[in-house]
PDB file of N, CA and C in Angstrom:
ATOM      1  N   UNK A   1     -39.802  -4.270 -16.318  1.00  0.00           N
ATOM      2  CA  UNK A   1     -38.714  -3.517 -16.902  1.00  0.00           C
ATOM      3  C   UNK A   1     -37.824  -2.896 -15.830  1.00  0.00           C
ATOM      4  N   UNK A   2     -38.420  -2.625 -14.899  1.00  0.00           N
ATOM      5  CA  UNK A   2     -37.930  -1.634 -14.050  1.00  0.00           C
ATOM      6  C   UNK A   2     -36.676  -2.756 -12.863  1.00  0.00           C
ATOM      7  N   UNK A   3     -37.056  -3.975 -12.861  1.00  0.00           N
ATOM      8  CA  UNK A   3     -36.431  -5.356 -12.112  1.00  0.00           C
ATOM      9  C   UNK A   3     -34.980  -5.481 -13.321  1.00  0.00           C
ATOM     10  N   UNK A   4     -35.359  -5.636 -14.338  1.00  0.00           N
ATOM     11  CA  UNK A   4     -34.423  -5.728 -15.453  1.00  0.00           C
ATOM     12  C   UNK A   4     -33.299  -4.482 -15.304  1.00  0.00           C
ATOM     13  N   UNK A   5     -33.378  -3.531 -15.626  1.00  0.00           N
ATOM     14  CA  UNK A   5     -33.020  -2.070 -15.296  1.00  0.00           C
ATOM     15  C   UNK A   5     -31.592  -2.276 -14.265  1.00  0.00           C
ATOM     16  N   UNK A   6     -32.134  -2.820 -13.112  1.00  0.00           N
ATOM     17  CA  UNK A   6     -31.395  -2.908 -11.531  1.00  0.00           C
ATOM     18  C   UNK A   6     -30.743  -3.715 -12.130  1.00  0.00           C
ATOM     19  N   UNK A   7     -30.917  -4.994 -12.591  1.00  0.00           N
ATOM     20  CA  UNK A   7     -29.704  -5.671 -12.798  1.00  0.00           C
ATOM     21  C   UNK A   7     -28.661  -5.318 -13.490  1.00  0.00           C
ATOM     22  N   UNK A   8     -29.276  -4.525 -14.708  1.00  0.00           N
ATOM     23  CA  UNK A   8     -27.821  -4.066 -15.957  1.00  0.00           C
ATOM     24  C   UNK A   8     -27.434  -2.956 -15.243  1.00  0.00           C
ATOM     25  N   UNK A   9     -27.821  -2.250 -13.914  1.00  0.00           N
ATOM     26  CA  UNK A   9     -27.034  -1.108 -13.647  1.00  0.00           C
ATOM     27  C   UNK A   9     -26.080  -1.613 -12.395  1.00  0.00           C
ATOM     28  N   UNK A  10     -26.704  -3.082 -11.771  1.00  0.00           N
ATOM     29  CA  UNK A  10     -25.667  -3.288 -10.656  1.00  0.00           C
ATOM     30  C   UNK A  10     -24.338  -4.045 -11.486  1.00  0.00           C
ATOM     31  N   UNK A  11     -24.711  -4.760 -12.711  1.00  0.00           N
ATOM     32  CA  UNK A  11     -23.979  -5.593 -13.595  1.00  0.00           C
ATOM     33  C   UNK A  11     -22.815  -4.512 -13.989  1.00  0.00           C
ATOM     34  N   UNK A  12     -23.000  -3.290 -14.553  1.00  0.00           N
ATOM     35  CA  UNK A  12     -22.156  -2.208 -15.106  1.00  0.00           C
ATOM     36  C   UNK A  12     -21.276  -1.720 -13.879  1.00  0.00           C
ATOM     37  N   UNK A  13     -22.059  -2.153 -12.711  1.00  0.00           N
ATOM     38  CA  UNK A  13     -21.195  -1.141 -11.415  1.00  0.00           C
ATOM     39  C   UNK A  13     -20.211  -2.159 -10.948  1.00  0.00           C
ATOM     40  N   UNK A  14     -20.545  -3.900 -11.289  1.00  0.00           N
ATOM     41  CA  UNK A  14     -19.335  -4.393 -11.066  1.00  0.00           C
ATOM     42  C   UNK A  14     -18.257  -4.660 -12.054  1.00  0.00           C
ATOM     43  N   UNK A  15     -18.712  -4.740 -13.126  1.00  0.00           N
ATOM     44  CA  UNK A  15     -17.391  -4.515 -14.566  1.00  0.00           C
ATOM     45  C   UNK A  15     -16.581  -3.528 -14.100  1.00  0.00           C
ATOM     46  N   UNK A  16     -17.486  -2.177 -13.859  1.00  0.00           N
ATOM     47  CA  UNK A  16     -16.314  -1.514 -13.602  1.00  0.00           C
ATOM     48  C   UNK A  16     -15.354  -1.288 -12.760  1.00  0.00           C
ATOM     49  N   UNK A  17     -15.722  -1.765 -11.159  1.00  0.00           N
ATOM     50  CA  UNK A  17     -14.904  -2.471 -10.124  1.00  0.00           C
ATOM     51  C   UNK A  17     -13.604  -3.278 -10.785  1.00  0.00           C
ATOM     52  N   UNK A  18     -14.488  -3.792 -11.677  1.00  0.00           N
ATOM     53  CA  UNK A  18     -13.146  -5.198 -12.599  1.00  0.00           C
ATOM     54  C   UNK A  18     -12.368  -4.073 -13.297  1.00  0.00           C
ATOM     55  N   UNK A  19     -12.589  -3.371 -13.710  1.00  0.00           N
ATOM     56  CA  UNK A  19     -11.930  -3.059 -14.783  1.00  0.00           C
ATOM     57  C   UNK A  19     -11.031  -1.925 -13.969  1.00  0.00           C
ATOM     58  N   UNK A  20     -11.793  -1.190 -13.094  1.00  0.00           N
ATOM     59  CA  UNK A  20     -10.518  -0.236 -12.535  1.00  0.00           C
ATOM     60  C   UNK A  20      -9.914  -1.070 -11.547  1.00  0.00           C
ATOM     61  N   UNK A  21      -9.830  -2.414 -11.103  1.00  0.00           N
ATOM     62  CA  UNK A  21      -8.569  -2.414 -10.622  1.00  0.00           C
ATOM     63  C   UNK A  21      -7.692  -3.125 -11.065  1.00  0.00           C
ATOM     64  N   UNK A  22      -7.733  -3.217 -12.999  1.00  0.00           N
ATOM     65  CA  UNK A  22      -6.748  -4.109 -13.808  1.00  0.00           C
ATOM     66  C   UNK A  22      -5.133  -3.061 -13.702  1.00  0.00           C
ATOM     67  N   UNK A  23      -5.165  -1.805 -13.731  1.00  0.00           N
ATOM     68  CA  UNK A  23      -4.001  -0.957 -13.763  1.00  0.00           C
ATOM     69  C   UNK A  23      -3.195  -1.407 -12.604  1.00  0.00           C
ATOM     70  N   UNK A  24      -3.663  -1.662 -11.278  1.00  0.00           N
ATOM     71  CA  UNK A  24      -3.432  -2.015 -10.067  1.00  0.00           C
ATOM     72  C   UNK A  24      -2.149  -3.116 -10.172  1.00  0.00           C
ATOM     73  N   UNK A  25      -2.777  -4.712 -11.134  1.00  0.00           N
ATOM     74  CA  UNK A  25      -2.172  -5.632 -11.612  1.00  0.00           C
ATOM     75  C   UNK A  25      -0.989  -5.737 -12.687  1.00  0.00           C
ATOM     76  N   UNK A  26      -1.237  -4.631 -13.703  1.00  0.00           N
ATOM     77  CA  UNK A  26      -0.644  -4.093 -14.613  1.00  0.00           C
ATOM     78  C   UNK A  26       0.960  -3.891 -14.014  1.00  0.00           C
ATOM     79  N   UNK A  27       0.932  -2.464 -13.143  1.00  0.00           N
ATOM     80  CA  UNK A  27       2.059  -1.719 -13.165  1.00  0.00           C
ATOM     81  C   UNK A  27       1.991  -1.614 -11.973  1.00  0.00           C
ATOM     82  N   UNK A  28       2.933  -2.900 -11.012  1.00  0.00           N
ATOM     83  CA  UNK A  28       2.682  -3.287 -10.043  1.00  0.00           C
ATOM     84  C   UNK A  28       4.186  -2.337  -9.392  1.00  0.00           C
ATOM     85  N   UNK A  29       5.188  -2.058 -10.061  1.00  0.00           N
ATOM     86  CA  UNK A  29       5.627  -1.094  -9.097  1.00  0.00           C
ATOM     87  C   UNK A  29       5.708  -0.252  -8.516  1.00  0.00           C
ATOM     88  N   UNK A  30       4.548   0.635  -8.890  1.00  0.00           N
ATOM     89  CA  UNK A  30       4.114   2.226  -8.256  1.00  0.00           C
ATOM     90  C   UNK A  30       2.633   1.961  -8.063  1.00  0.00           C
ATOM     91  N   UNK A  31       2.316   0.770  -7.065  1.00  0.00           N
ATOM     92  CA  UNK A  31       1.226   0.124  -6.908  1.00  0.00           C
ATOM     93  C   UNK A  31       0.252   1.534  -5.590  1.00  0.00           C
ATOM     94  N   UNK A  32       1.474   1.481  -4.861  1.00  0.00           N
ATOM     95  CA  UNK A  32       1.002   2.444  -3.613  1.00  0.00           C
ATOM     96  C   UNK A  32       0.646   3.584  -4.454  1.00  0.00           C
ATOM     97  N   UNK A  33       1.268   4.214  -5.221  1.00  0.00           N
ATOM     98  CA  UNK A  33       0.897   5.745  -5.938  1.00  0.00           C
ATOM     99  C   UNK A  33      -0.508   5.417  -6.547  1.00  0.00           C
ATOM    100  N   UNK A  34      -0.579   4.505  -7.076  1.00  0.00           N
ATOM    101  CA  UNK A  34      -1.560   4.302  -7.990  1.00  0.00           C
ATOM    102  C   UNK A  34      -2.559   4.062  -7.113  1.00  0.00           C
ATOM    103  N   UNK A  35      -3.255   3.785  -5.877  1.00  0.00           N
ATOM    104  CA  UNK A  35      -4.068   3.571  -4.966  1.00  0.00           C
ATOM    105  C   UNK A  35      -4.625   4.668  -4.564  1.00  0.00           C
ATOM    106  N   UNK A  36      -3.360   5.450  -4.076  1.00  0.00           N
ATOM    107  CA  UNK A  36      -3.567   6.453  -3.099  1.00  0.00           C
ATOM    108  C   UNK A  36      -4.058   7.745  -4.450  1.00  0.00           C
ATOM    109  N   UNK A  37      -3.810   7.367  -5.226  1.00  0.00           N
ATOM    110  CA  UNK A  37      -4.496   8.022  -6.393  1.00  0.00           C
ATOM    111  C   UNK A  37      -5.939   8.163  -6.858  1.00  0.00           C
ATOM    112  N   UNK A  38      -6.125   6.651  -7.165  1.00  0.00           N
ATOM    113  CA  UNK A  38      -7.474   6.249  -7.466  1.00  0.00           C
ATOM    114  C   UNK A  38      -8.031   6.600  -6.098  1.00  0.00           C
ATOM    115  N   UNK A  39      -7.923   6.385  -5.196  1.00  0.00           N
ATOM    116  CA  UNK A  39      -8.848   6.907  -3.518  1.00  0.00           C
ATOM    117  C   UNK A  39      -8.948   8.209  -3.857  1.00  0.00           C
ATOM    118  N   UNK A  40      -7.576   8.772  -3.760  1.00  0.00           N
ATOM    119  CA  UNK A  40      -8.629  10.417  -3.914  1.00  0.00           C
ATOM    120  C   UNK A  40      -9.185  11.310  -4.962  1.00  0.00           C
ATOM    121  N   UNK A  41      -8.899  10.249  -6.574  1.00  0.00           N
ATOM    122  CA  UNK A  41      -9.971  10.798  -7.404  1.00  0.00           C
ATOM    123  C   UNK A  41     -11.305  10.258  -7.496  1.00  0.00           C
ATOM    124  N   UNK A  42     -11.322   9.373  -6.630  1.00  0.00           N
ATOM    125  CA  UNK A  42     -12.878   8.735  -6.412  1.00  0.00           C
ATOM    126  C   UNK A  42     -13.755   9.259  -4.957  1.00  0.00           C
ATOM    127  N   UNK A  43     -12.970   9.665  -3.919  1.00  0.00           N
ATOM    128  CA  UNK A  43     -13.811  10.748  -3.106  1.00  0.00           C
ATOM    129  C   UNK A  43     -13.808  11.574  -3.226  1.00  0.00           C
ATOM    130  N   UNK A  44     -13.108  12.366  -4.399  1.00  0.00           N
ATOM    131  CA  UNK A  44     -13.230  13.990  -4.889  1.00  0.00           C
ATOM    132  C   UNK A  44     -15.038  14.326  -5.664  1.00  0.00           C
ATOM    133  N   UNK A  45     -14.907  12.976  -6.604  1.00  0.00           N
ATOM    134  CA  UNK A  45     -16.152  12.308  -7.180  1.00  0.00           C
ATOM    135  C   UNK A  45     -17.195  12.251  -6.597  1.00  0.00           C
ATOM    136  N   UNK A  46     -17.025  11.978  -5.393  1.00  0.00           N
ATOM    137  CA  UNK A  46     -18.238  11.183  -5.070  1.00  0.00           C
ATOM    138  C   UNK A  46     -18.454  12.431  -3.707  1.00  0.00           C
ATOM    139  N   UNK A  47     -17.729  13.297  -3.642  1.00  0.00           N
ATOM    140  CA  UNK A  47     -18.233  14.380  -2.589  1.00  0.00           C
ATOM    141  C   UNK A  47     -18.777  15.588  -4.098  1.00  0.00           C
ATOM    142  N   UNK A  48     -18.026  15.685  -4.650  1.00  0.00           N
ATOM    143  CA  UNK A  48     -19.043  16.221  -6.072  1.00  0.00           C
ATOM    144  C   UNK A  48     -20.399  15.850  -6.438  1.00  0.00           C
ATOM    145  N   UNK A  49     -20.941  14.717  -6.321  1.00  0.00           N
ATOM    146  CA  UNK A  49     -21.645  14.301  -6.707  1.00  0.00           C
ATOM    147  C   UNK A  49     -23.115  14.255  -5.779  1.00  0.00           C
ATOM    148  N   UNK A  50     -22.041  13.915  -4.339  1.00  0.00           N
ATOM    149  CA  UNK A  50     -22.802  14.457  -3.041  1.00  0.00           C
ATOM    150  C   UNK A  50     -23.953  16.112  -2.990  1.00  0.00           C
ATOM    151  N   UNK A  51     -22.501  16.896  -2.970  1.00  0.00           N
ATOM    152  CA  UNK A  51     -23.313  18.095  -3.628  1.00  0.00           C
ATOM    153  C   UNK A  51     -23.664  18.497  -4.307  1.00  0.00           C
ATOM    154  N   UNK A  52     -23.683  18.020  -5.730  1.00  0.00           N
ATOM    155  CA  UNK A  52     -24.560  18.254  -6.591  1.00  0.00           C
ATOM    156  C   UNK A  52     -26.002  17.863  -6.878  1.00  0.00           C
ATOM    157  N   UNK A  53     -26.232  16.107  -5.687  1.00  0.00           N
ATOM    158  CA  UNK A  53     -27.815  16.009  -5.999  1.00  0.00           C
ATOM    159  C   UNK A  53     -27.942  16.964  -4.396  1.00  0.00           C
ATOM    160  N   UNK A  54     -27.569  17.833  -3.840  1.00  0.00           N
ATOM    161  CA  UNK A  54     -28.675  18.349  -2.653  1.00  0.00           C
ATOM    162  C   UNK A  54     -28.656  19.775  -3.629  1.00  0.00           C
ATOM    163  N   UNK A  55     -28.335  20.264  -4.242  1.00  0.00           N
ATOM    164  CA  UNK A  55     -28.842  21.839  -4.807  1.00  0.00           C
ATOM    165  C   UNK A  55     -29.824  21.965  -5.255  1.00  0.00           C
ATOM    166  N   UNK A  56     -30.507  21.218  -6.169  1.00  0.00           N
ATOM    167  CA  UNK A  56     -31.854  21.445  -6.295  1.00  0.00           C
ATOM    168  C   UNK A  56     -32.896  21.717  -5.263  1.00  0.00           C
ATOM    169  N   UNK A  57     -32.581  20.430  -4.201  1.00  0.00           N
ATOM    170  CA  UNK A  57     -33.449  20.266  -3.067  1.00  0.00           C
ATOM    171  C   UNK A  57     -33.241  21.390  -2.355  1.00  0.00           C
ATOM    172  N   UNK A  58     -31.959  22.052  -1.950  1.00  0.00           N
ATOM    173  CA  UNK A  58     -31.824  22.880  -1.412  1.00  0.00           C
ATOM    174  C   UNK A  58     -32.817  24.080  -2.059  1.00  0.00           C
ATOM    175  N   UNK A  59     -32.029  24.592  -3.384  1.00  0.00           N
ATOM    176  CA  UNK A  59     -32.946  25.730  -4.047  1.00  0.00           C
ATOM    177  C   UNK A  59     -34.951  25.561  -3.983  1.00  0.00           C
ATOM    178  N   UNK A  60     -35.310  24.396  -4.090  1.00  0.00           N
ATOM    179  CA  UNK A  60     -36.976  24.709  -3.766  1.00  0.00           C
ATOM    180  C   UNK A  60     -36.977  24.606  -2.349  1.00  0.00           C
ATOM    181  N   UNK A  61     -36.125  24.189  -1.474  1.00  0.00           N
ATOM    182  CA  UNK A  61     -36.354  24.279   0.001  1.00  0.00           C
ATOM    183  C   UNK A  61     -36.469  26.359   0.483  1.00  0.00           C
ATOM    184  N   UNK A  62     -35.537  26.143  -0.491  1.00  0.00           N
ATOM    185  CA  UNK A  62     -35.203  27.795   0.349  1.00  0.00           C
ATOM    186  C   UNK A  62     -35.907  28.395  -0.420  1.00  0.00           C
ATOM    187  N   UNK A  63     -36.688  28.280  -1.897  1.00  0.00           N
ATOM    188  CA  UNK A  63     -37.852  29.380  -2.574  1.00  0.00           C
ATOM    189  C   UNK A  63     -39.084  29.094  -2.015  1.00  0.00           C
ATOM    190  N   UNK A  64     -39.644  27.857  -1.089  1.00  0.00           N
ATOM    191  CA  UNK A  64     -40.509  27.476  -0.951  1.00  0.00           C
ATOM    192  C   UNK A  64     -40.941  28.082   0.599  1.00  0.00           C
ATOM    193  N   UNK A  65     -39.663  28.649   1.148  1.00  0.00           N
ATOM    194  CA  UNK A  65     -39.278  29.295   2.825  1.00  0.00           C
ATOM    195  C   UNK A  65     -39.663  30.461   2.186  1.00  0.00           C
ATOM    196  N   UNK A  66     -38.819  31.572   1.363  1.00  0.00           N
ATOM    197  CA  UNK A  66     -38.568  32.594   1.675  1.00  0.00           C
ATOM    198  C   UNK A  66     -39.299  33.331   0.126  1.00  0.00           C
ATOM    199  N   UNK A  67     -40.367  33.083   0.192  1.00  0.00           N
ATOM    200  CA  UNK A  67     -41.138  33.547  -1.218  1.00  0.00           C
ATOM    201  C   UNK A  67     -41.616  34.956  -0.473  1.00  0.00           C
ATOM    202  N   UNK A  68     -41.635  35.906  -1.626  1.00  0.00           N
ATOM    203  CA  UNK A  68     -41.669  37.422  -1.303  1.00  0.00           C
ATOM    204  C   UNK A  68     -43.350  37.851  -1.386  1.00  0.00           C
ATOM    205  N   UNK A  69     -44.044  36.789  -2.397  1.00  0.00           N
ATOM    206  CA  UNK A  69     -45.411  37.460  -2.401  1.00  0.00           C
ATOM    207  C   UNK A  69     -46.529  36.532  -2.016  1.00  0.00           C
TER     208      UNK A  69
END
């Protein structure tokens, strides 16, 4: 199950490659806006996302340091 799994999640990660760069093809005269767009709402994303999986780790790192009793 777990072999199966990997495939429908790498399968979904390239549809959507396909699919976000149909706008690209679409509305090809504000092609540059539309790039420089999608780039920085997708590393805004993905530095969000960055810090959001270390907080946990962080929070038992630092209760697991600085426990009072």
């Amino acid at each position: 199950m777990n072999t199966i799994n990997s495939f429908l999640i790498t399968t979904l990660a390239g549809l959507s490659t396909i699919i976000g760069i149909i706008p690209c093809f679409i509305n090809s005269s504000k092609k540059e806006h539309l790039i420089a767009s999608s780039l920085a709402f997708s590393s805004g994303i993905m530095i969000t996302i960055s810090l959001i999986s270390l907080i946990p780790e962080a929070t038992t790192l630092l209760t697991n340091t600085y426990k009072q009793f």
